[in-house]
PDB file of N, CA and C in Angstrom:
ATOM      1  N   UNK A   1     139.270-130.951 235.621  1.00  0.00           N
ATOM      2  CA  UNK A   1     138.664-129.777 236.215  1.00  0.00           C
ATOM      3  C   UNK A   1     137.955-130.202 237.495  1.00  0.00           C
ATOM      4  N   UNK A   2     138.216-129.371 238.689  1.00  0.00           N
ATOM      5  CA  UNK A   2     137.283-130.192 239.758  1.00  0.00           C
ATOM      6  C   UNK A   2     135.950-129.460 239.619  1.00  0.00           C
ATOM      7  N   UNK A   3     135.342-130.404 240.521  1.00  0.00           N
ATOM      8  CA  UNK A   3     133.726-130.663 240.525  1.00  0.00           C
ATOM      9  C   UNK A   3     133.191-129.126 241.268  1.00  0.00           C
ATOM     10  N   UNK A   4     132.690-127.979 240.749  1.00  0.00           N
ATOM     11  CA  UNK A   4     132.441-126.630 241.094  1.00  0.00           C
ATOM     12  C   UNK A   4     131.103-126.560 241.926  1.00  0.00           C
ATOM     13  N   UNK A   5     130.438-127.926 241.567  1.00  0.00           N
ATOM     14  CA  UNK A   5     128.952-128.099 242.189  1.00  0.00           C
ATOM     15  C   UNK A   5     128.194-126.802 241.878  1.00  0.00           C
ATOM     16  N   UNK A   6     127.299-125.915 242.613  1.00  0.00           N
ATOM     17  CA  UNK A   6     126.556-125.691 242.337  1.00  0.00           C
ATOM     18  C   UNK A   6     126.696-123.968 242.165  1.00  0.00           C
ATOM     19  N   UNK A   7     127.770-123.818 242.276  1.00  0.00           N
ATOM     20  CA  UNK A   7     129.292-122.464 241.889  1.00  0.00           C
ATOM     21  C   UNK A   7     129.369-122.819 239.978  1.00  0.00           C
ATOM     22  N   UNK A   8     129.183-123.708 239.614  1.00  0.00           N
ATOM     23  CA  UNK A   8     130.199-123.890 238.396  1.00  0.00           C
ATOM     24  C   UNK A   8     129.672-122.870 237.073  1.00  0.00           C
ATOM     25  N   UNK A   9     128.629-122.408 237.579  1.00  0.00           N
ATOM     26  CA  UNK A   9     128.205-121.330 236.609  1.00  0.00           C
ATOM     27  C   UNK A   9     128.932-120.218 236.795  1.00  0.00           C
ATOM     28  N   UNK A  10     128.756-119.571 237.979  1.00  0.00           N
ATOM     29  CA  UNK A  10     129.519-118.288 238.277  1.00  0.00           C
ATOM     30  C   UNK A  10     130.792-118.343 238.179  1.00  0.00           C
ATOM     31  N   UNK A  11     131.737-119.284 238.583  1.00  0.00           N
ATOM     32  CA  UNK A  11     133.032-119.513 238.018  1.00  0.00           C
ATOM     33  C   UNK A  11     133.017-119.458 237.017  1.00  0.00           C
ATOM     34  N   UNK A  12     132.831-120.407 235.954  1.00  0.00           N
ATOM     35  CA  UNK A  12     133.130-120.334 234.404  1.00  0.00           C
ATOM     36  C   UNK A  12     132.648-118.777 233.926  1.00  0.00           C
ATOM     37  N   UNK A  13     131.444-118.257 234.412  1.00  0.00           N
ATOM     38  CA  UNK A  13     131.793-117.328 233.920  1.00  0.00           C
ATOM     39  C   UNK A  13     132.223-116.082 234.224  1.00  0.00           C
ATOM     40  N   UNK A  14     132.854-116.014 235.327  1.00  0.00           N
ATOM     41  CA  UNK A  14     133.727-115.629 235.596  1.00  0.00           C
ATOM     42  C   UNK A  14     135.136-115.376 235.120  1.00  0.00           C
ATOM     43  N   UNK A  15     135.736-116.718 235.282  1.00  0.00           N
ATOM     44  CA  UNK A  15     136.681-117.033 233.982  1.00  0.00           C
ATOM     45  C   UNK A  15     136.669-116.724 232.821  1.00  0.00           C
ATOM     46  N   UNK A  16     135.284-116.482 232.077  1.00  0.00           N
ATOM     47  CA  UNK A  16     134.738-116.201 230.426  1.00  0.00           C
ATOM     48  C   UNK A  16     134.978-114.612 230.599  1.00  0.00           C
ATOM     49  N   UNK A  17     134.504-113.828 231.560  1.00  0.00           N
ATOM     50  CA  UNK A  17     134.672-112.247 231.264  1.00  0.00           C
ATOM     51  C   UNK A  17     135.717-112.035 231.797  1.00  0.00           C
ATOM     52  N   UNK A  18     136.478-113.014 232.985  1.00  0.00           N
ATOM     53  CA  UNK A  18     138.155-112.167 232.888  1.00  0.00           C
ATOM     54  C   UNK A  18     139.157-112.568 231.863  1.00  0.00           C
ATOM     55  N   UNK A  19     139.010-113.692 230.748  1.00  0.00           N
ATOM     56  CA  UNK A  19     139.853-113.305 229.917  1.00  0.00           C
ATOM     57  C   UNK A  19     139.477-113.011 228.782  1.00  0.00           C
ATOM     58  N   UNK A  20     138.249-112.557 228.806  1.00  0.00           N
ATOM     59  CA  UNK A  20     137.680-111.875 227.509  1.00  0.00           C
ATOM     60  C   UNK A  20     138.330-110.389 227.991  1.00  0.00           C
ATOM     61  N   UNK A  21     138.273-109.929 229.276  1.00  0.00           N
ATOM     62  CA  UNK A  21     138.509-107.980 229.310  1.00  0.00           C
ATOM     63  C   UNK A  21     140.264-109.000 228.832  1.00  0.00           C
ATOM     64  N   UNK A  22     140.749-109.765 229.216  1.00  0.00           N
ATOM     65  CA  UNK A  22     142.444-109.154 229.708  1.00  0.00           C
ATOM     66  C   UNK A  22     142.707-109.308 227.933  1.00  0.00           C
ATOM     67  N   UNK A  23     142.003-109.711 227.170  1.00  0.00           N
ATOM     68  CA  UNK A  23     142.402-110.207 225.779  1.00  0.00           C
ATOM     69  C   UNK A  23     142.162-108.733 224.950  1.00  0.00           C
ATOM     70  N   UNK A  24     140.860-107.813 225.897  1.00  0.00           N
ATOM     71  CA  UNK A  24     140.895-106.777 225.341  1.00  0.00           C
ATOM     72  C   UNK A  24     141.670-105.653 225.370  1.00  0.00           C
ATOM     73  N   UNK A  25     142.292-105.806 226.638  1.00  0.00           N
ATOM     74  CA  UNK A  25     143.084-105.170 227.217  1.00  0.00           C
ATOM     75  C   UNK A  25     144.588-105.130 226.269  1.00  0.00           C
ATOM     76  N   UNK A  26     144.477-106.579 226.384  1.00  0.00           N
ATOM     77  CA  UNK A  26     146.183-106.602 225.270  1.00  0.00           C
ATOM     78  C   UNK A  26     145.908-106.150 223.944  1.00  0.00           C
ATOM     79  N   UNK A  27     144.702-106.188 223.598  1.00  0.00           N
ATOM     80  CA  UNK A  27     144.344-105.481 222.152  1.00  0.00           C
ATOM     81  C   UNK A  27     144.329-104.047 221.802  1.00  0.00           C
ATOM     82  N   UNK A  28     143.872-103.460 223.068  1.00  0.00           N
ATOM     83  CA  UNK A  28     143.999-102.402 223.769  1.00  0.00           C
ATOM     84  C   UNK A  28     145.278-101.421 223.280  1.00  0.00           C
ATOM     85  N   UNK A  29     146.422-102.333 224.105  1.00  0.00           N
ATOM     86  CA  UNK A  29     147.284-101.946 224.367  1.00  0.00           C
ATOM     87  C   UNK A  29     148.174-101.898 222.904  1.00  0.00           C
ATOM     88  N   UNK A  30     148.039-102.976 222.263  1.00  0.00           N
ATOM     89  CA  UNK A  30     149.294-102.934 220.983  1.00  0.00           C
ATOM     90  C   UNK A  30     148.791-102.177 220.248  1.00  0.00           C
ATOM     91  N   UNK A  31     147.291-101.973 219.936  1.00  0.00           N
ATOM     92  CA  UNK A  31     146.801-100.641 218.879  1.00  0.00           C
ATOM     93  C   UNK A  31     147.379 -99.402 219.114  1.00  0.00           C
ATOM     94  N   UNK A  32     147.153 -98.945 220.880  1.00  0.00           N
ATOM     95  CA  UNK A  32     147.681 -97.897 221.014  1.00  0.00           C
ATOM     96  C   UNK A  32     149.137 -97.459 220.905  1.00  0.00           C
ATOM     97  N   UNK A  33     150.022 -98.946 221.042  1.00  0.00           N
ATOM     98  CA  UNK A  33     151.487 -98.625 220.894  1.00  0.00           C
ATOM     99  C   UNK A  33     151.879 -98.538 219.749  1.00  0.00           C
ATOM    100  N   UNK A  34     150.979 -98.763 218.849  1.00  0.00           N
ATOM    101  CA  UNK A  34     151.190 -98.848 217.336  1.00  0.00           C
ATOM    102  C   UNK A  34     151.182 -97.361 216.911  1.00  0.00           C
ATOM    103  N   UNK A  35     149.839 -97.036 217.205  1.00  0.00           N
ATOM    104  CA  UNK A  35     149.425 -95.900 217.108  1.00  0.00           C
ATOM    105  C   UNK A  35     150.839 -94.835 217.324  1.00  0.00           C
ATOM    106  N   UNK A  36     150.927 -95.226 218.961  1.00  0.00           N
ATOM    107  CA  UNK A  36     152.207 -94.212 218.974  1.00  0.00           C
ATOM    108  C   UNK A  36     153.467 -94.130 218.447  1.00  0.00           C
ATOM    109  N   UNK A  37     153.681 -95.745 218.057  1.00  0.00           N
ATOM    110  CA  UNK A  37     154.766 -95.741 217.203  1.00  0.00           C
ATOM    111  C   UNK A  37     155.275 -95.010 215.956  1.00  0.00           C
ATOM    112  N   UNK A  38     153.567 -94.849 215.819  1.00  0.00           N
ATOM    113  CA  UNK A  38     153.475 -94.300 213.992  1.00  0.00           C
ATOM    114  C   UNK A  38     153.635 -92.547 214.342  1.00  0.00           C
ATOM    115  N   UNK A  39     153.266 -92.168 215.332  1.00  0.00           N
ATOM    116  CA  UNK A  39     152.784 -90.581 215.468  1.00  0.00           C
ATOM    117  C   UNK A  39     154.519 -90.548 215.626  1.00  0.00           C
ATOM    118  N   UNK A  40     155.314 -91.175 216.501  1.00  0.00           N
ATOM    119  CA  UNK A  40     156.388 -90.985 216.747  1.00  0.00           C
ATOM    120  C   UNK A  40     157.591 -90.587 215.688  1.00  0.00           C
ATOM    121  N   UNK A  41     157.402 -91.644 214.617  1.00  0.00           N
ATOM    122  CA  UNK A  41     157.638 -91.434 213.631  1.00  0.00           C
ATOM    123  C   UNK A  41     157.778 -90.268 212.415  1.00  0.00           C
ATOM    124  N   UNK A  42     156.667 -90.185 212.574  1.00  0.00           N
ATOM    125  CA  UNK A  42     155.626 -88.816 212.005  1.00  0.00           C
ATOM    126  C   UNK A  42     156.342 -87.485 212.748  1.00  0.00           C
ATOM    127  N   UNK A  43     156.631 -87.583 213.803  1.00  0.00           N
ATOM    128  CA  UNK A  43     157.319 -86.261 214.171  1.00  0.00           C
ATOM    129  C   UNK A  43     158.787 -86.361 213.659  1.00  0.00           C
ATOM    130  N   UNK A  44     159.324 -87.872 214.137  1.00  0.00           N
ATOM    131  CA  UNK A  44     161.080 -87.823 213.317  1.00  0.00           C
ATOM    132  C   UNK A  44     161.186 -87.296 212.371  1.00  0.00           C
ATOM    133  N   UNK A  45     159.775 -87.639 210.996  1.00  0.00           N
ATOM    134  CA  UNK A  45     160.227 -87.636 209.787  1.00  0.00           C
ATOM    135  C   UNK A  45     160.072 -85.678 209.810  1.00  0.00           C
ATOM    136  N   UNK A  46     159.671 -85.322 210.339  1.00  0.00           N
ATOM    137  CA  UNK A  46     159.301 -83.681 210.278  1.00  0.00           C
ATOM    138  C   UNK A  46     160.278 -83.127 211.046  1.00  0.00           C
ATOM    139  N   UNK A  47     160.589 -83.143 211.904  1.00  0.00           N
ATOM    140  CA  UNK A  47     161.928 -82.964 212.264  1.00  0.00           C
ATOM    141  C   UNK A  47     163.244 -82.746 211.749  1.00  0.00           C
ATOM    142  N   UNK A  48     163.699 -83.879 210.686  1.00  0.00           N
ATOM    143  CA  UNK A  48     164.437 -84.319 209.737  1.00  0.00           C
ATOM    144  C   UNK A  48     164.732 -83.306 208.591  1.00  0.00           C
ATOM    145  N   UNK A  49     162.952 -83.092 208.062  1.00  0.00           N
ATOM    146  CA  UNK A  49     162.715 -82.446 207.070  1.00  0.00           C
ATOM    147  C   UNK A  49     162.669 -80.836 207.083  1.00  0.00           C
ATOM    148  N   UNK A  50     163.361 -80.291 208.495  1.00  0.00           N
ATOM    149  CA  UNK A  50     163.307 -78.943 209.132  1.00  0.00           C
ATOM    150  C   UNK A  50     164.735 -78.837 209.749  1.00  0.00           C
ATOM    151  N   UNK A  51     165.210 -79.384 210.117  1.00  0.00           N
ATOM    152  CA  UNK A  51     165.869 -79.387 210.607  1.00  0.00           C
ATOM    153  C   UNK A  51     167.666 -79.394 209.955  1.00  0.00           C
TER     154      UNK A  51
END
């Protein structure tokens, strides 16, 4: 790692809250695709059952 001198705080944490959001972000994201996966579903199966 190079020597950040008297930066090396604000970098690291820097680094600490951008991949803490992007980790939330991807967490974010697969709940909600889940989510929609399932609602998606949920309409096929009603669909099906009417149709």
């Amino acid at each position: 790692m190079p020597d950040l001198g008297k930066y090396a705080d604000a970098v690291l944490s820097a680094y600490g809250v951008s991949s803490l959001l992007l980790l939330l972000l991807v967490i974010f994201t697969l709940r909600k695709g889940r989510a929609a996966r399932q609602a998606l579903e949920d309409v096929e199966k009603r669909s099906k059952t009417n149709g």
